[in-house]
Protein backbone atom coordinates (compact mmCIF):
# COMPACT_ATOMS: atom_id res chain seq x y z
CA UNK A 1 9.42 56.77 -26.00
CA UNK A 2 6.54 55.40 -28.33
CA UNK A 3 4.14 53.22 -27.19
CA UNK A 4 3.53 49.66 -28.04
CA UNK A 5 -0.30 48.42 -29.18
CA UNK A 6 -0.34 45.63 -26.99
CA UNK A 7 -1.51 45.78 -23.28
CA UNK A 8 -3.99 44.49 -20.93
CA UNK A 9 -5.70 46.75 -17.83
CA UNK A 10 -8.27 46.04 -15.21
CA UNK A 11 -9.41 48.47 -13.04
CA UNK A 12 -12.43 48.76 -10.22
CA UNK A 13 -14.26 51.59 -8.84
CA UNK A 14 -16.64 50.95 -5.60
CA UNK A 15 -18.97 53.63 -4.54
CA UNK A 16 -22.04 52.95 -1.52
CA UNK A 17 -23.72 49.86 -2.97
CA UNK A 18 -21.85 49.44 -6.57
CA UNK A 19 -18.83 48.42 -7.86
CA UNK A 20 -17.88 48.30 -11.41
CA UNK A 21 -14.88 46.25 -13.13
CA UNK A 22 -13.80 47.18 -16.30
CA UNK A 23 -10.78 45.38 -18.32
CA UNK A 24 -9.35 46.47 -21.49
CA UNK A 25 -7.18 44.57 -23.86
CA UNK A 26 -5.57 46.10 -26.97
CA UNK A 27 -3.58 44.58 -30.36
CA UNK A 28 -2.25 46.02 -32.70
CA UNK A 29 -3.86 47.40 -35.55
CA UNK A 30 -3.81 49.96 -38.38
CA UNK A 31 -6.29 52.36 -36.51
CA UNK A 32 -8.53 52.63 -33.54
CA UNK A 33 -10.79 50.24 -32.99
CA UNK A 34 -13.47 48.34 -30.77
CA UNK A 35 -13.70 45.00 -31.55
CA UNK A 36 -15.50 43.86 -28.77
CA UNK A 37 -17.75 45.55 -26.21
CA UNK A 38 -19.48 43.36 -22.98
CA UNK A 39 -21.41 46.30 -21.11
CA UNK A 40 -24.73 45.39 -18.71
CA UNK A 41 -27.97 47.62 -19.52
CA UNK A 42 -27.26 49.84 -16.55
CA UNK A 43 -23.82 51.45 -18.21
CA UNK A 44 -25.63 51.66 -21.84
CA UNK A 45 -25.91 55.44 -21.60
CA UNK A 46 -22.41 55.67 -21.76
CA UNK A 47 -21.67 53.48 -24.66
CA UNK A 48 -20.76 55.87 -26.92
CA UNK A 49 -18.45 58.05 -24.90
CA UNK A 50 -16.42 54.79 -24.99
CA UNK A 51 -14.97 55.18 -27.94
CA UNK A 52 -14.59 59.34 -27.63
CA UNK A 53 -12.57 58.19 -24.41
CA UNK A 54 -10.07 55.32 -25.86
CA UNK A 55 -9.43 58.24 -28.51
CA UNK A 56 -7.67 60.70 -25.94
CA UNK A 57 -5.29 58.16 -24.96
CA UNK A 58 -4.54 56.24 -27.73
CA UNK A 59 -4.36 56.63 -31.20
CA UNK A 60 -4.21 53.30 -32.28
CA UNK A 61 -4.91 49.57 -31.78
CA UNK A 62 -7.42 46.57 -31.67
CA UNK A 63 -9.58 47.22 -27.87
CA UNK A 64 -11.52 44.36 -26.12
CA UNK A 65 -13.59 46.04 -23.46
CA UNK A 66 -15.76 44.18 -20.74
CA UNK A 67 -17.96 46.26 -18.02
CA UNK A 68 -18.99 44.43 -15.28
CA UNK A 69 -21.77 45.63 -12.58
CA UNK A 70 -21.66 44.71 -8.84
CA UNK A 71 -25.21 45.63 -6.89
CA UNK A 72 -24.62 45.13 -3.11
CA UNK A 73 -28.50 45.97 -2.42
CA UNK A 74 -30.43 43.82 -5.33
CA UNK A 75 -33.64 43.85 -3.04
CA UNK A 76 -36.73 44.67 -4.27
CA UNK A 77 -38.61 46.83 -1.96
CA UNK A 78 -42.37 45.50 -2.36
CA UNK A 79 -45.48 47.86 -0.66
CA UNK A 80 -48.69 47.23 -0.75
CA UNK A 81 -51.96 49.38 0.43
CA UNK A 82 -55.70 49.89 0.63
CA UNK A 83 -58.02 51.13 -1.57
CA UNK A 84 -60.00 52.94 1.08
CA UNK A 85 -63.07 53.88 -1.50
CA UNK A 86 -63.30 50.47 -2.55
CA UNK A 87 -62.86 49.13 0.97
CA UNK A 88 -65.70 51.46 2.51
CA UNK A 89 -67.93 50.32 -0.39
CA UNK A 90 -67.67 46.87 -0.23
CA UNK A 91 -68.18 47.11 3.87
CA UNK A 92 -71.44 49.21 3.01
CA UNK A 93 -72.46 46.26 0.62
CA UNK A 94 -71.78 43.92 3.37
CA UNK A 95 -74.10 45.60 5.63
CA UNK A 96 -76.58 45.74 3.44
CA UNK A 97 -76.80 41.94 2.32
CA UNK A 98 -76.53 41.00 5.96
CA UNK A 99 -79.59 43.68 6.69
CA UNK A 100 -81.84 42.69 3.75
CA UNK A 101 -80.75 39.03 4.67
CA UNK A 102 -81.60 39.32 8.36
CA UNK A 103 -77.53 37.77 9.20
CA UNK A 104 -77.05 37.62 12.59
CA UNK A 105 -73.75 37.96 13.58
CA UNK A 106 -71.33 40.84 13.44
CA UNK A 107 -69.26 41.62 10.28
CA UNK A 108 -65.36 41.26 10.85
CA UNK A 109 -62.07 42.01 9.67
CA UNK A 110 -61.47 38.45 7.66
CA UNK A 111 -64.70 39.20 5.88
CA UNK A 112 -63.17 42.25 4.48
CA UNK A 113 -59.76 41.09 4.31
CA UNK A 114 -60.79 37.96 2.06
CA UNK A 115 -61.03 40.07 -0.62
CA UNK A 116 -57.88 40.55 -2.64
CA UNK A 117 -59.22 43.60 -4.86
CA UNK A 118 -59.27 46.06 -1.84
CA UNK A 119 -55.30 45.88 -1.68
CA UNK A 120 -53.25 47.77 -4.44
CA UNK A 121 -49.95 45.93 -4.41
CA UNK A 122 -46.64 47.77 -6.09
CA UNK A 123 -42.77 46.90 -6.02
CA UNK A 124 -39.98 49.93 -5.84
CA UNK A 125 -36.35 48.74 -7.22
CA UNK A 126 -33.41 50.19 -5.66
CA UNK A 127 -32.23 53.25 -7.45
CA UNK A 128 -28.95 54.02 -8.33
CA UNK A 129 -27.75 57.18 -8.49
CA UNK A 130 -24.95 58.29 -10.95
CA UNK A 131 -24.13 54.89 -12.35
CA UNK A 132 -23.23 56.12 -15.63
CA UNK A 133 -20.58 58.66 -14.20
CA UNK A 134 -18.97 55.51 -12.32
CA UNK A 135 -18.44 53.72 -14.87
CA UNK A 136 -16.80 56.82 -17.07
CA UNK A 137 -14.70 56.68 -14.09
CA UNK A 138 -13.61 53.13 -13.68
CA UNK A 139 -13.19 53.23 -17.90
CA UNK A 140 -10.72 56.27 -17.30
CA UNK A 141 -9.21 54.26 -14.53
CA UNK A 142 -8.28 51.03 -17.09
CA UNK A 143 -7.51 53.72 -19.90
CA UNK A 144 -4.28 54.86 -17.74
CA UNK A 145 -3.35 52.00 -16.65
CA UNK A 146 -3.30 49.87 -20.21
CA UNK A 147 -1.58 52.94 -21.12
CA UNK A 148 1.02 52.73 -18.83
CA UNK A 149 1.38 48.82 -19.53
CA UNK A 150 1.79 49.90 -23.30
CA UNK A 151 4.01 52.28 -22.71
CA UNK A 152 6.64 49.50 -20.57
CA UNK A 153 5.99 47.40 -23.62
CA UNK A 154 7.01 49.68 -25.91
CA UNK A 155 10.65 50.59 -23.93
CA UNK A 156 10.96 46.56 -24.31
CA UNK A 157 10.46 46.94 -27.71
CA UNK A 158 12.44 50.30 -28.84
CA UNK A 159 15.12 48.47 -26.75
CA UNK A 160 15.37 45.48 -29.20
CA UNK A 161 14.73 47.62 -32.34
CA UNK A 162 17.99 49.49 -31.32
CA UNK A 163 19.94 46.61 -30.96
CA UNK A 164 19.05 45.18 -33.81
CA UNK A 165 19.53 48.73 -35.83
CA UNK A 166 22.83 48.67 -34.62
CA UNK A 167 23.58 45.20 -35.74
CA UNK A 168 22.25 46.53 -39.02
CA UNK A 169 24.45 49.94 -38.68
CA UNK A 170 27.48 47.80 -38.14
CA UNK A 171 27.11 45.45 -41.49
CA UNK A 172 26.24 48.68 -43.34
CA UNK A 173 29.76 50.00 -42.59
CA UNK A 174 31.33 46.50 -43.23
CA UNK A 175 30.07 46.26 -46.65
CA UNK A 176 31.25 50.21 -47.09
CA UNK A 177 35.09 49.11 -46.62
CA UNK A 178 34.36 46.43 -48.42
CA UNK A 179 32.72 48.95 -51.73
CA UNK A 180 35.82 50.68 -51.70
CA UNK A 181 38.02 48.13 -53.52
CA UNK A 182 34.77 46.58 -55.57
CA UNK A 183 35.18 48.95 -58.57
CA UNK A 184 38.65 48.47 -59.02
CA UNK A 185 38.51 44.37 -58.90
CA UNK A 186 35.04 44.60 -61.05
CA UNK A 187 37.36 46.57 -63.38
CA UNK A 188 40.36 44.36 -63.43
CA UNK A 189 37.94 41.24 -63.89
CA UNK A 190 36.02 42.68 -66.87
CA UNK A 191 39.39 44.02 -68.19
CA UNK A 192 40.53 40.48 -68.49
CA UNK A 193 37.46 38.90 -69.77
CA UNK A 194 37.30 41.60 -72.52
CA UNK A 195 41.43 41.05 -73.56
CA UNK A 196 40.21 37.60 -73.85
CA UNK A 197 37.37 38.10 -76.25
CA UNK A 198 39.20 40.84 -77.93
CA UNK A 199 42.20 38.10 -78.73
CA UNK A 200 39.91 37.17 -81.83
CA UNK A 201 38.57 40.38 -82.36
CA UNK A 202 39.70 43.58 -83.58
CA UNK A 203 37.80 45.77 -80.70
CA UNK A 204 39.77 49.42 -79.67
CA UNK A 205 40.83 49.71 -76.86
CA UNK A 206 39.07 52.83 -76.15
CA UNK A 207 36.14 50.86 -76.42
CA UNK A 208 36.93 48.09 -73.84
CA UNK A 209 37.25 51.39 -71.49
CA UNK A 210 34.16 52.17 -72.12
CA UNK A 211 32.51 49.10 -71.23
CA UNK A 212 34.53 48.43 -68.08
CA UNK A 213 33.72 52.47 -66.85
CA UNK A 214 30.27 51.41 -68.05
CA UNK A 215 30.18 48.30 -65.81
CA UNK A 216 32.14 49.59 -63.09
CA UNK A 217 29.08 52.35 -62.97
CA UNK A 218 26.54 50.05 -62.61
CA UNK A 219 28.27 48.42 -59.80
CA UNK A 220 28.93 51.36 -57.91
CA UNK A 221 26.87 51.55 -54.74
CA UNK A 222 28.49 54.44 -52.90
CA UNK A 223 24.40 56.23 -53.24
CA UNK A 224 22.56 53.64 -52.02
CA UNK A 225 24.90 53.40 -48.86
CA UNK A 226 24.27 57.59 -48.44
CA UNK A 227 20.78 56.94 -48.56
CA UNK A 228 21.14 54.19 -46.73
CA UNK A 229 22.56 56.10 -43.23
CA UNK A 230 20.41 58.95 -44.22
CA UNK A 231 17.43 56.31 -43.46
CA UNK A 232 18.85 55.07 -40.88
CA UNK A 233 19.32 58.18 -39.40
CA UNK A 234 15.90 59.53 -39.77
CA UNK A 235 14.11 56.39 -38.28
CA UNK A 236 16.90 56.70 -35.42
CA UNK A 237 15.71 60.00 -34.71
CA UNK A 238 11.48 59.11 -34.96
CA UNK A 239 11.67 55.97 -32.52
CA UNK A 240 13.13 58.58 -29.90
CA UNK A 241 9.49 60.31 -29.82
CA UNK A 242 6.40 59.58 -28.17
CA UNK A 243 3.58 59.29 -30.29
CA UNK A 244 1.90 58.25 -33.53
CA UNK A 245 5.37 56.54 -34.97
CA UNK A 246 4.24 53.52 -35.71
CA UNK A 247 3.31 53.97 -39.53
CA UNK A 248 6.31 56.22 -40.05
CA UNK A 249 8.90 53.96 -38.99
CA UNK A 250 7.49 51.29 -40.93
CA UNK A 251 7.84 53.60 -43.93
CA UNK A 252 11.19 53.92 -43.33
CA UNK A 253 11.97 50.07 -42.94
CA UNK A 254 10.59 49.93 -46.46
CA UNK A 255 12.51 52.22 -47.80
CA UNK A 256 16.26 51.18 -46.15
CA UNK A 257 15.38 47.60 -47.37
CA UNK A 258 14.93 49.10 -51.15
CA UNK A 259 18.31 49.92 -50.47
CA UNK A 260 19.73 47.22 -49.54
CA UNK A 261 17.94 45.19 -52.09
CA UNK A 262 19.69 47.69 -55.00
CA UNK A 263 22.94 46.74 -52.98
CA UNK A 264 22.47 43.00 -53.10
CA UNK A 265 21.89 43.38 -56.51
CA UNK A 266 24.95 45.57 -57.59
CA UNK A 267 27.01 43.07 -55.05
CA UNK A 268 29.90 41.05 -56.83
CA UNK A 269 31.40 40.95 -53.72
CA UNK A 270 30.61 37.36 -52.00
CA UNK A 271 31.46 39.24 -48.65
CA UNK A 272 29.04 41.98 -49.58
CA UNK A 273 26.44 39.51 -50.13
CA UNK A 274 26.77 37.54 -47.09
CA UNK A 275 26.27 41.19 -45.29
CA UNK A 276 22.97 42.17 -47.41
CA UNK A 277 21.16 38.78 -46.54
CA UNK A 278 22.23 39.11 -42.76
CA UNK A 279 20.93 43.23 -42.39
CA UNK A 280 17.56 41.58 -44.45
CA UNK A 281 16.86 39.48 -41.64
CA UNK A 282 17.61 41.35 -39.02
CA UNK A 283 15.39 44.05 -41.09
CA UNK A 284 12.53 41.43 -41.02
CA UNK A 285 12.38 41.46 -37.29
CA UNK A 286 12.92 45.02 -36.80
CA UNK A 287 9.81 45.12 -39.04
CA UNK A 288 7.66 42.59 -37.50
CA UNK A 289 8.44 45.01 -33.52
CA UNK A 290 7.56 48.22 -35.34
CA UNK A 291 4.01 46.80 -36.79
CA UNK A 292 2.89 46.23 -33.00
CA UNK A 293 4.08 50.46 -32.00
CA UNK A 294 1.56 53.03 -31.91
């Protein structure tokens, strides 16, 4: 069953203190592409397996992709400590200026405290460990799912296609009966136009033969309906598989609406014509489903 281009996914992953969301939306479009890409600077190593991953699910269609990161722990851990040599030295220098000075009094802890260059202050972020493989993960997650939503999409739409084929199928064989008897009245109509003309004229008869076999040719569209069910037939037979149909089935809509342009053309039939123009818009539609499969 193919697989329509349209489809929209979310998925989540959640592992110790991260979670990462990740939707995906797709359109239809000629080939694959990324149109749009929201990821956070903590999943940028993995930006371009992205696009390496889309490509061994789908072969087609317009993707929308948003990452979204989730840190449970966002504290920062901050540490601070003393620089010992610089501590000792400035107690020593201390001692000295209360010495030389003659300073009575003992020397305490504020007095060394006070000074804010002793202390070496730092700050430790929380690590996280494997980020990138979580969110190849949660991206595989979305992947299946938007590929199981496209593939429900595209049973809705091979379901409509086929109904409107067989309205198509059905006017096809209408028009057929109807071919049968449109040589033989184009015949007897050209016949008595030409006896008319040929009342003032000295034309031979085996020369108004001609010219109605001649016309009665040209109206003849008993090839165009064979290749007409042969096309029908063959795009039939490609919307029952499963992948990459999408551009052949629209070359085969082209080519059984040639055909039934030539027929509307060679039509002298009013019944005929009625037919062509109903299969062209029920051709239109079957079109406009089979530009959105993959």
């Amino acid at each position: 069953m193919p697989f329509s281009m349209t489809g929209y996914s979310e998925a989540a992953i959640r592992k110790n203190n991260v979670k990462i969301d990740v939707t995906i939306k797709s359109l239809n479009h000629r080939f694959l592409e990324i149109a749009s890409l929201k990821i956070p600077e903590l999943l940028k190593p993995i930006e371009k397996e992205i696009s390496r991953i889309l490509k061994s699910y789908f072969s087609r269609g317009r993707f929308e992709l948003s990452f979204n990161v989730d840190l449970a722990d966002k504290t920062t851990e901050k540490n601070v400590e003393v620089d010992w040599s610089a501590a000792k030295a400035y107690f020593g220098a201390l001692k000295q200026i209360k010495d030389n000075l003659k300073i009575n009094g003992d020397i305490s802890l504020s007095d060394i405290a006070s000074n804010p260059a002793l202390f070496i202050y730092s700050e430790r972020k929380p690590e996280y460990n494997n980020i990138d493989k979580l969110g190849i993960e949660a991206l595989h997650k979305a992947a299946k799912k938007l590929k199981t939503s496209r593939q429900k999409e595209g049973a809705s739409l091979v379901s409509d296609i086929n109904k409107r084929m067989t309205l198509v199928t059905a006017k096809v064989e209408g028009i057929k009966k109807l071919a049968a008897h449109m040589p033989k009245g184009y015949s007897e109509r050209m016949k008595k136009r030409l006896k008319n003309l040929n009342d003032h004229r000295d034309v031979p008869e085996e020369k108004i033969a001609e010219l109605i076999a001649i016309a009665a040719d040209r109206s003849d569209i008993s090839e165009e309906l064979s290749r007409l069910k042969i096309h029908i037939d063959h795009f039939r037979e490609i919307l029952k598989s499963k992948v990459d149909v999408g551009k052949k089935l629209d070359f085969y809509i082209q080519e059984i609406n040639r055909e039934v342009n030539t027929i509307g053309s060679k039509a002298i039939n009013a019944l005929i014509t009625e037919n062509v123009v109903s299969i062209k818009g029920e051709l239109e539609k079957i079109r406009e489903q089979v530009q959105n499969i993959e």
